[in-house]
PDB file of N, CA and C in Angstrom:
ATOM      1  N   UNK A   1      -0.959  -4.212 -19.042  1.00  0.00           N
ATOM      2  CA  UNK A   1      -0.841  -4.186 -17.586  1.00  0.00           C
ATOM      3  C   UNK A   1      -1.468  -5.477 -17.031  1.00  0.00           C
ATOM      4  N   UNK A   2      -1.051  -6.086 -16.193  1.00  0.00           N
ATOM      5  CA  UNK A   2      -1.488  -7.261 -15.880  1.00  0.00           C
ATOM      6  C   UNK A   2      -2.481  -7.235 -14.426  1.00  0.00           C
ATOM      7  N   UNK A   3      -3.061  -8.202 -14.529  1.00  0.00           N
ATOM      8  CA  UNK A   3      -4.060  -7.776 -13.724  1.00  0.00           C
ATOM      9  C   UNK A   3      -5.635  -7.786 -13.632  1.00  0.00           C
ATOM     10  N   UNK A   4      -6.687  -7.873 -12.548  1.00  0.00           N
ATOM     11  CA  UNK A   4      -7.914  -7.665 -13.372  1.00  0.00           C
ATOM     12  C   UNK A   4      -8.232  -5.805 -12.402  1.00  0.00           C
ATOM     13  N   UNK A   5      -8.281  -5.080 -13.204  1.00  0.00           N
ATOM     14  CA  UNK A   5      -9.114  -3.862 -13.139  1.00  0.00           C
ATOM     15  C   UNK A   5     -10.722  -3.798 -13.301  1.00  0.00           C
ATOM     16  N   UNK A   6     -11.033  -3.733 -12.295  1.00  0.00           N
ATOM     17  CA  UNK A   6     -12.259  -3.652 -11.991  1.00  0.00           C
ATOM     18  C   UNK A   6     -13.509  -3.029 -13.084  1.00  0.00           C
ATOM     19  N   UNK A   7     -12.542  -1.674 -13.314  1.00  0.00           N
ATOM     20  CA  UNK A   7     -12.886  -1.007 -14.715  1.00  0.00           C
ATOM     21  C   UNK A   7     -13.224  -1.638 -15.961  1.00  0.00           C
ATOM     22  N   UNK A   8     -12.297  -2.493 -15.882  1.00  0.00           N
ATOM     23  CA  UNK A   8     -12.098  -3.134 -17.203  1.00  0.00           C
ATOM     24  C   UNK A   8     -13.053  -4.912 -17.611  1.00  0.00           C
ATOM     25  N   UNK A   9     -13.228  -5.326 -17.053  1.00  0.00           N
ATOM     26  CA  UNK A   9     -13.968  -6.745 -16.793  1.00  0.00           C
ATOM     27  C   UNK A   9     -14.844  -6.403 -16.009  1.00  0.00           C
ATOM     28  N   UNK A  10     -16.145  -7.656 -16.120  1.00  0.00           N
ATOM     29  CA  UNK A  10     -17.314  -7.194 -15.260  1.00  0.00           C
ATOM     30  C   UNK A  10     -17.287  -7.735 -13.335  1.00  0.00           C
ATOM     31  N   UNK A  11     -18.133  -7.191 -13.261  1.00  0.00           N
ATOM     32  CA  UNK A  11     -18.344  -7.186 -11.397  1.00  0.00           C
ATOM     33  C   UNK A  11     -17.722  -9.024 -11.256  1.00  0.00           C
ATOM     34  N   UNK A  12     -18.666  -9.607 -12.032  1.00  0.00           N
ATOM     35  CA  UNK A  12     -18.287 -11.167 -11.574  1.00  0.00           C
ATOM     36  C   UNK A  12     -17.081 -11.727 -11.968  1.00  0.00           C
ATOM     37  N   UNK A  13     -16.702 -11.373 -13.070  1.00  0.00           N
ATOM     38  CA  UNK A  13     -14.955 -12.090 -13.096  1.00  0.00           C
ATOM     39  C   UNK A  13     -14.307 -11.339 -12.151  1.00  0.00           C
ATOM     40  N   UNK A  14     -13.962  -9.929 -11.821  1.00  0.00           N
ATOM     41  CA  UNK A  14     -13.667  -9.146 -10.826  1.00  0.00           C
ATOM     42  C   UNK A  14     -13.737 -10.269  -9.724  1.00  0.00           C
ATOM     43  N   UNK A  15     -14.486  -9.835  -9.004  1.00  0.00           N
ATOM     44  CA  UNK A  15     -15.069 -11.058  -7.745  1.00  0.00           C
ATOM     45  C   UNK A  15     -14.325 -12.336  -7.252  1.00  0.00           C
ATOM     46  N   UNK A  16     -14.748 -13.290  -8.790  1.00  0.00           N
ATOM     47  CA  UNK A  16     -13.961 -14.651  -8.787  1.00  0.00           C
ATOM     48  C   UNK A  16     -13.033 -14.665  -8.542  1.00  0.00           C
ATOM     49  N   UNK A  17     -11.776 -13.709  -9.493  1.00  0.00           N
ATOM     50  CA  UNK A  17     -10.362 -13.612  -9.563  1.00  0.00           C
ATOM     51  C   UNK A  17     -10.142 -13.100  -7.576  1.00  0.00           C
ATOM     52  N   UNK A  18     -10.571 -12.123  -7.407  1.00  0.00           N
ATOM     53  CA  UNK A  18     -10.363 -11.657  -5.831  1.00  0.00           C
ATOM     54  C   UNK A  18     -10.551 -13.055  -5.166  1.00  0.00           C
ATOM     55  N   UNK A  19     -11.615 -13.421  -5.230  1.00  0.00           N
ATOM     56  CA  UNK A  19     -12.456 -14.848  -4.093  1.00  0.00           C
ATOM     57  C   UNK A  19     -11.434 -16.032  -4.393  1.00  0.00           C
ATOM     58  N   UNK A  20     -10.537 -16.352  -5.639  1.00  0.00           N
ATOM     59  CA  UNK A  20      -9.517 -17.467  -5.167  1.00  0.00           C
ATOM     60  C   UNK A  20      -7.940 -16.634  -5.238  1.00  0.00           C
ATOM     61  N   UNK A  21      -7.538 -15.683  -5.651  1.00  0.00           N
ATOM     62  CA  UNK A  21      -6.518 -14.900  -5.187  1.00  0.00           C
ATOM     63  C   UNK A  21      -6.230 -14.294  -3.882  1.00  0.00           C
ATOM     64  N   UNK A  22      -7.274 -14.419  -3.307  1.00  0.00           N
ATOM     65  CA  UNK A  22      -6.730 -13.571  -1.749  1.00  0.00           C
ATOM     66  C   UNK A  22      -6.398 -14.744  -0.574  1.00  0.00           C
ATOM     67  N   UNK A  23      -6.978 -15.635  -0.919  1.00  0.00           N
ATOM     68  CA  UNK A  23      -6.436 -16.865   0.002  1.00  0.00           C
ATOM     69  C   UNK A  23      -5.188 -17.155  -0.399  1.00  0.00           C
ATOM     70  N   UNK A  24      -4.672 -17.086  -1.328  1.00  0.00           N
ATOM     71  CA  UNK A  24      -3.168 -17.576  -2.102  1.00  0.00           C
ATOM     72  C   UNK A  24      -2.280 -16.370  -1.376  1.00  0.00           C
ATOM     73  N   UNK A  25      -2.742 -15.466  -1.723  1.00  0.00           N
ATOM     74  CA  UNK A  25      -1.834 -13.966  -0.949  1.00  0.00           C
ATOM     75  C   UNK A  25      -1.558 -14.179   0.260  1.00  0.00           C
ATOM     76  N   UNK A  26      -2.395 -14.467   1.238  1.00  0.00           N
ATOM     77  CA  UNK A  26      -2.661 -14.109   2.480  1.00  0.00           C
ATOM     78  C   UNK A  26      -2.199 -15.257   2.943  1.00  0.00           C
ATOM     79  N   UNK A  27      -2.370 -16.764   2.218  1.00  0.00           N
ATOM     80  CA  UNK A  27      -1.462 -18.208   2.783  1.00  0.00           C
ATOM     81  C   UNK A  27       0.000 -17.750   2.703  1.00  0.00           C
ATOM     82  N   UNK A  28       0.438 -16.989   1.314  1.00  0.00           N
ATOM     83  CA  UNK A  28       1.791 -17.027   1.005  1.00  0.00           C
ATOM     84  C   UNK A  28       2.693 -15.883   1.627  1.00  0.00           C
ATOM     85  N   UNK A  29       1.549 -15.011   2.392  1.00  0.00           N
ATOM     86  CA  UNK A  29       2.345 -13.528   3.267  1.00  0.00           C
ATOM     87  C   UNK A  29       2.655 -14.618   4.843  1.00  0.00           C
ATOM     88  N   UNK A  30       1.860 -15.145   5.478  1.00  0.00           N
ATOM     89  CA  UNK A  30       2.092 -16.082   6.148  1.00  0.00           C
ATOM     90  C   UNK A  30       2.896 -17.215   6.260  1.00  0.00           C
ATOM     91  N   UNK A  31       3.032 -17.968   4.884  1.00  0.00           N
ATOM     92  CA  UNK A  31       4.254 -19.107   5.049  1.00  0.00           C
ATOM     93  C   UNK A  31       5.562 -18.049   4.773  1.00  0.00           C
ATOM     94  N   UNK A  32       5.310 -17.123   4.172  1.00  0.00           N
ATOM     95  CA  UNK A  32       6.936 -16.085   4.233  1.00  0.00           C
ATOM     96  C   UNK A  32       7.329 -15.523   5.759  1.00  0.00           C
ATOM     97  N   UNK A  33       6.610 -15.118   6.446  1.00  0.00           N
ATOM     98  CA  UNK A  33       6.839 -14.467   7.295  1.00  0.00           C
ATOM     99  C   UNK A  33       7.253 -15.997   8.475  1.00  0.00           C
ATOM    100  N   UNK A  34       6.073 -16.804   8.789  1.00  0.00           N
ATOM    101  CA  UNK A  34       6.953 -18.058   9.533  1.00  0.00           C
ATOM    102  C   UNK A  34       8.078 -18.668   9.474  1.00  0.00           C
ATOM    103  N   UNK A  35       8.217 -18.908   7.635  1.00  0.00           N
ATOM    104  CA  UNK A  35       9.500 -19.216   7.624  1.00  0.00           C
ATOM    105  C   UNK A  35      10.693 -18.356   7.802  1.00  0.00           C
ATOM    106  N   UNK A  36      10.292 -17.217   7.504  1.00  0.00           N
ATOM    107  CA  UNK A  36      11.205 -16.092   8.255  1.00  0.00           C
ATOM    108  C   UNK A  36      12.011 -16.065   9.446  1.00  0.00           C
ATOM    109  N   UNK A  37      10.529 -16.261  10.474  1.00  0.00           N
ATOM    110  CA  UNK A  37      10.709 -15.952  11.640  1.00  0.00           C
ATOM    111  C   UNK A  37      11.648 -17.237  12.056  1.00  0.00           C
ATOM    112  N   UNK A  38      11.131 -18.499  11.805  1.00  0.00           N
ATOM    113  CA  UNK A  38      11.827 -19.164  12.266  1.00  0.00           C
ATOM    114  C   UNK A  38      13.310 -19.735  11.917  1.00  0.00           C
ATOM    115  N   UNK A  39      13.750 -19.485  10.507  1.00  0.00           N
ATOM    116  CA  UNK A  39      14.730 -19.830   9.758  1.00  0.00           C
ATOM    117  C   UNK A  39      15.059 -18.098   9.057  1.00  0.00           C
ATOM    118  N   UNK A  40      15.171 -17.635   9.845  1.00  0.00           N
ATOM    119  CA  UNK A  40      15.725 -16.016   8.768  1.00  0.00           C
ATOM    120  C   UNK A  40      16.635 -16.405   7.662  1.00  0.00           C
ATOM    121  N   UNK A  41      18.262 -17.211   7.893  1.00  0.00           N
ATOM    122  CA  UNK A  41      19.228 -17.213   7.103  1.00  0.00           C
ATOM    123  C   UNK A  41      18.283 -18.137   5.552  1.00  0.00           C
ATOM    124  N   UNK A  42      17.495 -18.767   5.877  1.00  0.00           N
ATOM    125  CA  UNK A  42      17.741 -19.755   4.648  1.00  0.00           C
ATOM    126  C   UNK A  42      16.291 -18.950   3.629  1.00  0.00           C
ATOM    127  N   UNK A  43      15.680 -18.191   4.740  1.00  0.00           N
ATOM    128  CA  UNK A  43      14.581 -17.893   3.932  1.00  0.00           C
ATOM    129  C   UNK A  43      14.628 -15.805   3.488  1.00  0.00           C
ATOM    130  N   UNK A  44      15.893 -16.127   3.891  1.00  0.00           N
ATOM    131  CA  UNK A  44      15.749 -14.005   3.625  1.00  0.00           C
ATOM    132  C   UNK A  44      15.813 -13.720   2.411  1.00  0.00           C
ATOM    133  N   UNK A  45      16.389 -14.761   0.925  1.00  0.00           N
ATOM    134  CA  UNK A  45      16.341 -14.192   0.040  1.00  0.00           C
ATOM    135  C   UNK A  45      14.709 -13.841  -0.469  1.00  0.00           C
ATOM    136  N   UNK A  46      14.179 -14.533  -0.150  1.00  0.00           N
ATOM    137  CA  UNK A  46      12.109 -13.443  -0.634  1.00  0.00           C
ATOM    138  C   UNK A  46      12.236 -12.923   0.317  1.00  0.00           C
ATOM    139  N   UNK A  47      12.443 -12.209   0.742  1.00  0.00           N
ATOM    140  CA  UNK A  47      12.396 -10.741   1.415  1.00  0.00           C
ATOM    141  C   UNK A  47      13.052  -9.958   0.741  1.00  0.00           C
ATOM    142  N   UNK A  48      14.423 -10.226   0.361  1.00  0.00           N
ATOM    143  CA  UNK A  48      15.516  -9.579  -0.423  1.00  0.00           C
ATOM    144  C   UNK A  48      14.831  -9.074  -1.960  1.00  0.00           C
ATOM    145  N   UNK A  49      13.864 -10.886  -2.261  1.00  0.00           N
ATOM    146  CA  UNK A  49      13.624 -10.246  -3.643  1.00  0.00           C
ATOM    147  C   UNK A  49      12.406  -9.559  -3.874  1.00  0.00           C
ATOM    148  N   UNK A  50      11.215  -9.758  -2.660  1.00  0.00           N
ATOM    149  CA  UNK A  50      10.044  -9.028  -2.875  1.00  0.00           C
ATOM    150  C   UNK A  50      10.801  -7.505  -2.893  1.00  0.00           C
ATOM    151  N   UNK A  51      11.787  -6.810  -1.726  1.00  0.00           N
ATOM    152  CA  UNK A  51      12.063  -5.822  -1.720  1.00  0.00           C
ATOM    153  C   UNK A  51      12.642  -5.041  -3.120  1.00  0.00           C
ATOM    154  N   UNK A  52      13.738  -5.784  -3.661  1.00  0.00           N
ATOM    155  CA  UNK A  52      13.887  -5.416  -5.021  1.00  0.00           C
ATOM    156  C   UNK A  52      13.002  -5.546  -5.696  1.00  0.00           C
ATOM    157  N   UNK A  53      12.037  -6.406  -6.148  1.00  0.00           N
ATOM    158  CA  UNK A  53      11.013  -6.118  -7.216  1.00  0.00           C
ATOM    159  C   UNK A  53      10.122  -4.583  -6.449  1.00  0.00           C
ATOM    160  N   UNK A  54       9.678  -4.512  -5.541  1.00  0.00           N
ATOM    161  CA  UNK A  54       9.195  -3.515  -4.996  1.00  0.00           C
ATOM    162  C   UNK A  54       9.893  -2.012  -5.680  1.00  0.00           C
ATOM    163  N   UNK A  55      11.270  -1.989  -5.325  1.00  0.00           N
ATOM    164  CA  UNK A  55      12.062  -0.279  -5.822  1.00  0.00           C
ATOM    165  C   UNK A  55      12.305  -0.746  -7.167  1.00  0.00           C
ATOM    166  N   UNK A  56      11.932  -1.853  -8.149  1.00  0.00           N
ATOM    167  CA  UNK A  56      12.224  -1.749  -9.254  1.00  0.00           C
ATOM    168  C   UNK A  56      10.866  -0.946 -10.133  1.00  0.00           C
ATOM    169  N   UNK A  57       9.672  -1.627  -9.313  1.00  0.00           N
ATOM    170  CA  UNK A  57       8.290  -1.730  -9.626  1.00  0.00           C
ATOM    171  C   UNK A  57       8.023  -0.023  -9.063  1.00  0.00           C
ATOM    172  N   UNK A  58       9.142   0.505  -8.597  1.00  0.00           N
ATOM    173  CA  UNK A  58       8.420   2.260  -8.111  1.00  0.00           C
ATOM    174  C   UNK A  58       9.202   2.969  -8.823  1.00  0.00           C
ATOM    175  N   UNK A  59      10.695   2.653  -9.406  1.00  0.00           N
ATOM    176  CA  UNK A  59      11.467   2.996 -10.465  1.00  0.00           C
ATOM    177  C   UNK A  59      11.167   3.185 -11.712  1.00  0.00           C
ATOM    178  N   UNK A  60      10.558   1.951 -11.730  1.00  0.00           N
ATOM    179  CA  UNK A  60       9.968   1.581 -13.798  1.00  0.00           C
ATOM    180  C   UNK A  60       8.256   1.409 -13.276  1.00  0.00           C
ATOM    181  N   UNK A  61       7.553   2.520 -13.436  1.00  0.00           N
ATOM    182  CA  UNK A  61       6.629   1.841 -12.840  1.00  0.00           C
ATOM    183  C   UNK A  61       5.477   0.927 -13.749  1.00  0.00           C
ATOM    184  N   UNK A  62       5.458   1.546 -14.965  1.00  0.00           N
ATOM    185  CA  UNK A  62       5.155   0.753 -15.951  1.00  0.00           C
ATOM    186  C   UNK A  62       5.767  -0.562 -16.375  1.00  0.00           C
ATOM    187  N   UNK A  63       6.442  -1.527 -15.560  1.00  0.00           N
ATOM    188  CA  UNK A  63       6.797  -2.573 -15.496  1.00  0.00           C
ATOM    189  C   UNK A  63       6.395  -3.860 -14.902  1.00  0.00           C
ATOM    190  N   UNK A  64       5.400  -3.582 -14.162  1.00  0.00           N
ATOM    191  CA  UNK A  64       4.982  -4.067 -13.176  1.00  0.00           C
ATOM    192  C   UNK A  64       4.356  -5.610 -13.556  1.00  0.00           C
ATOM    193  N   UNK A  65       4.590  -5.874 -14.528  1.00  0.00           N
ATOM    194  CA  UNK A  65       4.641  -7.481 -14.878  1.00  0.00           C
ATOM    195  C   UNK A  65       5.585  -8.301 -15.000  1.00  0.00           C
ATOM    196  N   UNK A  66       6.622  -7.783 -14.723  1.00  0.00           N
ATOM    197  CA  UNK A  66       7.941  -8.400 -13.951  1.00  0.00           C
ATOM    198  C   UNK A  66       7.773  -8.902 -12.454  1.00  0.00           C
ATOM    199  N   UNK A  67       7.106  -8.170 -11.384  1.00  0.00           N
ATOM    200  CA  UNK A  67       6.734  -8.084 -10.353  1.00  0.00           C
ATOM    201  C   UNK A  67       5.865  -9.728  -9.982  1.00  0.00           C
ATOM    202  N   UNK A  68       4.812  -9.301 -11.179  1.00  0.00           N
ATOM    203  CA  UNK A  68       3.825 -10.600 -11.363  1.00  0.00           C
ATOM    204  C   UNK A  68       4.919 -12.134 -11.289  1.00  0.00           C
ATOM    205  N   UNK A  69       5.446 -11.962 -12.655  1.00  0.00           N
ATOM    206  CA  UNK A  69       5.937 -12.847 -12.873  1.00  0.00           C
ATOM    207  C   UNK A  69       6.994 -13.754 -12.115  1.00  0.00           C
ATOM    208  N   UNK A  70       7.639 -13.107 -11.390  1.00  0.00           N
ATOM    209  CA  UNK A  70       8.870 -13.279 -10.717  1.00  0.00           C
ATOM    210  C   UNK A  70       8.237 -13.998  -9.621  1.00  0.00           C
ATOM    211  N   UNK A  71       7.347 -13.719  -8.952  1.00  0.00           N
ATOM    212  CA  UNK A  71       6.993 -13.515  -7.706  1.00  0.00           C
ATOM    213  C   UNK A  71       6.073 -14.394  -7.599  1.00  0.00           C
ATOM    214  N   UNK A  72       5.042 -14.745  -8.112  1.00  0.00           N
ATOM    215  CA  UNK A  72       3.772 -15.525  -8.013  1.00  0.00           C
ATOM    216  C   UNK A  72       4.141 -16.767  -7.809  1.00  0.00           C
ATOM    217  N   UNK A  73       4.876 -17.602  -8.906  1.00  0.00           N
ATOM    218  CA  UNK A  73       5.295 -19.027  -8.302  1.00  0.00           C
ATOM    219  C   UNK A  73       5.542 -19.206  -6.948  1.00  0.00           C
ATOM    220  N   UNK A  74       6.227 -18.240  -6.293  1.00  0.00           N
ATOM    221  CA  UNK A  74       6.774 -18.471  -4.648  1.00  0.00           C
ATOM    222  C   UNK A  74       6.263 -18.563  -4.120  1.00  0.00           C
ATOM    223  N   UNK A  75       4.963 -16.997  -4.472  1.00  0.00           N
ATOM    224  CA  UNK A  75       3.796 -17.343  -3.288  1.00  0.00           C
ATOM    225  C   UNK A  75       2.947 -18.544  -3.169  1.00  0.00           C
ATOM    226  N   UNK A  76       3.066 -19.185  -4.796  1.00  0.00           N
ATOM    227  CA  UNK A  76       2.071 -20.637  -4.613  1.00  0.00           C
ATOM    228  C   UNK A  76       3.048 -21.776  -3.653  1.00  0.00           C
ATOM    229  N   UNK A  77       3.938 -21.463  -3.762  1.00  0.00           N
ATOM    230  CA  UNK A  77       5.237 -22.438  -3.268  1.00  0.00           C
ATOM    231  C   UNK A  77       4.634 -22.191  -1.546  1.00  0.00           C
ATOM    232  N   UNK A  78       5.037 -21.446  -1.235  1.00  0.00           N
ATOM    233  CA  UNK A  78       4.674 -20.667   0.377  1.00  0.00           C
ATOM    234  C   UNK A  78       3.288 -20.790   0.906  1.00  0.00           C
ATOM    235  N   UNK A  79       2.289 -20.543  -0.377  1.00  0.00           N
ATOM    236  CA  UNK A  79       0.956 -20.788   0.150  1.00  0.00           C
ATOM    237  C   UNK A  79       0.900 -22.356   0.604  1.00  0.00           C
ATOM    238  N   UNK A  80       1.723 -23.050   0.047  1.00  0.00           N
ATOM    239  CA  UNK A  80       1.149 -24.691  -0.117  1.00  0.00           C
ATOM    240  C   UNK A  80       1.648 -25.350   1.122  1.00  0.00           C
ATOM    241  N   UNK A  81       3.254 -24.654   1.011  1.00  0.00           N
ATOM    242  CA  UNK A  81       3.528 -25.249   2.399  1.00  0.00           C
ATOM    243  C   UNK A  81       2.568 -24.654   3.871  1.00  0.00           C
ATOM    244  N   UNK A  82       2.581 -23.401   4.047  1.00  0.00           N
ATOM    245  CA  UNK A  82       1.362 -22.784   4.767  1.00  0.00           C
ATOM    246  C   UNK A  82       0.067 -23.776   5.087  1.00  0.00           C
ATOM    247  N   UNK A  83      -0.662 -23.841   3.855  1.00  0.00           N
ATOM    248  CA  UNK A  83      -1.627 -24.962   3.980  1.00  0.00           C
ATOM    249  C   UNK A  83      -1.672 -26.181   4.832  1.00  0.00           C
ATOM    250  N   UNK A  84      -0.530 -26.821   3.653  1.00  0.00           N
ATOM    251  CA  UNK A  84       0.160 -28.180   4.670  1.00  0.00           C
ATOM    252  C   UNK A  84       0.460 -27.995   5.935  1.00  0.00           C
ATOM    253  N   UNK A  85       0.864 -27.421   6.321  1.00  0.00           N
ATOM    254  CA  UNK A  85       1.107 -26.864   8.002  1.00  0.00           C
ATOM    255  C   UNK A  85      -0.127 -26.607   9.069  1.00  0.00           C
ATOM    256  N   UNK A  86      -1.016 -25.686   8.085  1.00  0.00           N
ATOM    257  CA  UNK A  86      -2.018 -25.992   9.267  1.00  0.00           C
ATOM    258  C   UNK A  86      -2.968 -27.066   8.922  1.00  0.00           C
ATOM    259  N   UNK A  87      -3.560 -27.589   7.853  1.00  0.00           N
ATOM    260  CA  UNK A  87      -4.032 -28.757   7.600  1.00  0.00           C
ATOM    261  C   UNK A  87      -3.492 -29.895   8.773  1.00  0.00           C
ATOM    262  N   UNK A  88      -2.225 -29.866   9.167  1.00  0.00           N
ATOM    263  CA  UNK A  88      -1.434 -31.174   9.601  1.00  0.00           C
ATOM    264  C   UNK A  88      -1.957 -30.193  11.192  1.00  0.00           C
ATOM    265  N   UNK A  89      -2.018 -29.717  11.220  1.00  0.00           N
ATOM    266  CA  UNK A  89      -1.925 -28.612  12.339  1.00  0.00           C
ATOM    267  C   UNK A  89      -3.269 -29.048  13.211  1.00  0.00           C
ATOM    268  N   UNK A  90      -4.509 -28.943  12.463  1.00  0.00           N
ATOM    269  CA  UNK A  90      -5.883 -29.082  12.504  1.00  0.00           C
ATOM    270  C   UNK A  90      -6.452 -30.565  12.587  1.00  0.00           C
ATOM    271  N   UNK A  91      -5.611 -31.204  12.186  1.00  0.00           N
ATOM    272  CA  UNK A  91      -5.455 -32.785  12.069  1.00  0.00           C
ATOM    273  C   UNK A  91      -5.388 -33.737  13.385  1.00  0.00           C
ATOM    274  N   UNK A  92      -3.881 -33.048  13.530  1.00  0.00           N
ATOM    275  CA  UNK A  92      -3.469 -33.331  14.921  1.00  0.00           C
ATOM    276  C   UNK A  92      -4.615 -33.305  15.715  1.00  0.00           C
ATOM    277  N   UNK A  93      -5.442 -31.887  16.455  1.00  0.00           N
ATOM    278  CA  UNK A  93      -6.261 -32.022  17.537  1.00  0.00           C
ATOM    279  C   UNK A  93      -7.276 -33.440  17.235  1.00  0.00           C
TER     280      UNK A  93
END
């Protein structure tokens, strides 16, 4: 199963993995949803495919490293542009 389980590894790798993974999540739920909003046609297929990995990942649920895999590059893709955006954003003033 992929992943860190809290259970399974101690408090501090736990931690680490959370403390640089949740900025990557939370940049890449954000550059999805802007580019969404502002370009729906060119950016609906990650929506299309988070949604399918989603009913595949509740179907097979023991699969769920397909989910990982598929998916993570984009969000680094999305986080970066995100970044770049407000970096240039923050710049400006």
């Amino acid at each position: 199963m992929p992943g860190l389980h809290r259970t399974w590894y101690s408090f501090h790798i736990w931690i680490t993995s959370m403390v640089i993974t949740v900025p990557i999540y939370a940049l890449a739920y954000l550059g999805i949803s802007y580019n969404f909003i502002k370009k729906p046609r060119e950016h609906s297929w990650i929506v299309f495919l988070m949604f399918s990995l989603f009913l595949f990942s509740t179907v097979f649920y023991f699969q769920g490293r397909f989910r990982t895999i598929t998916l993570e590059p984009f969000y680094i893709l999305y986080a970066s542009f995100m970044l770049h955006n407000l970096i240039e954003k923050f710049l400006k003033k």
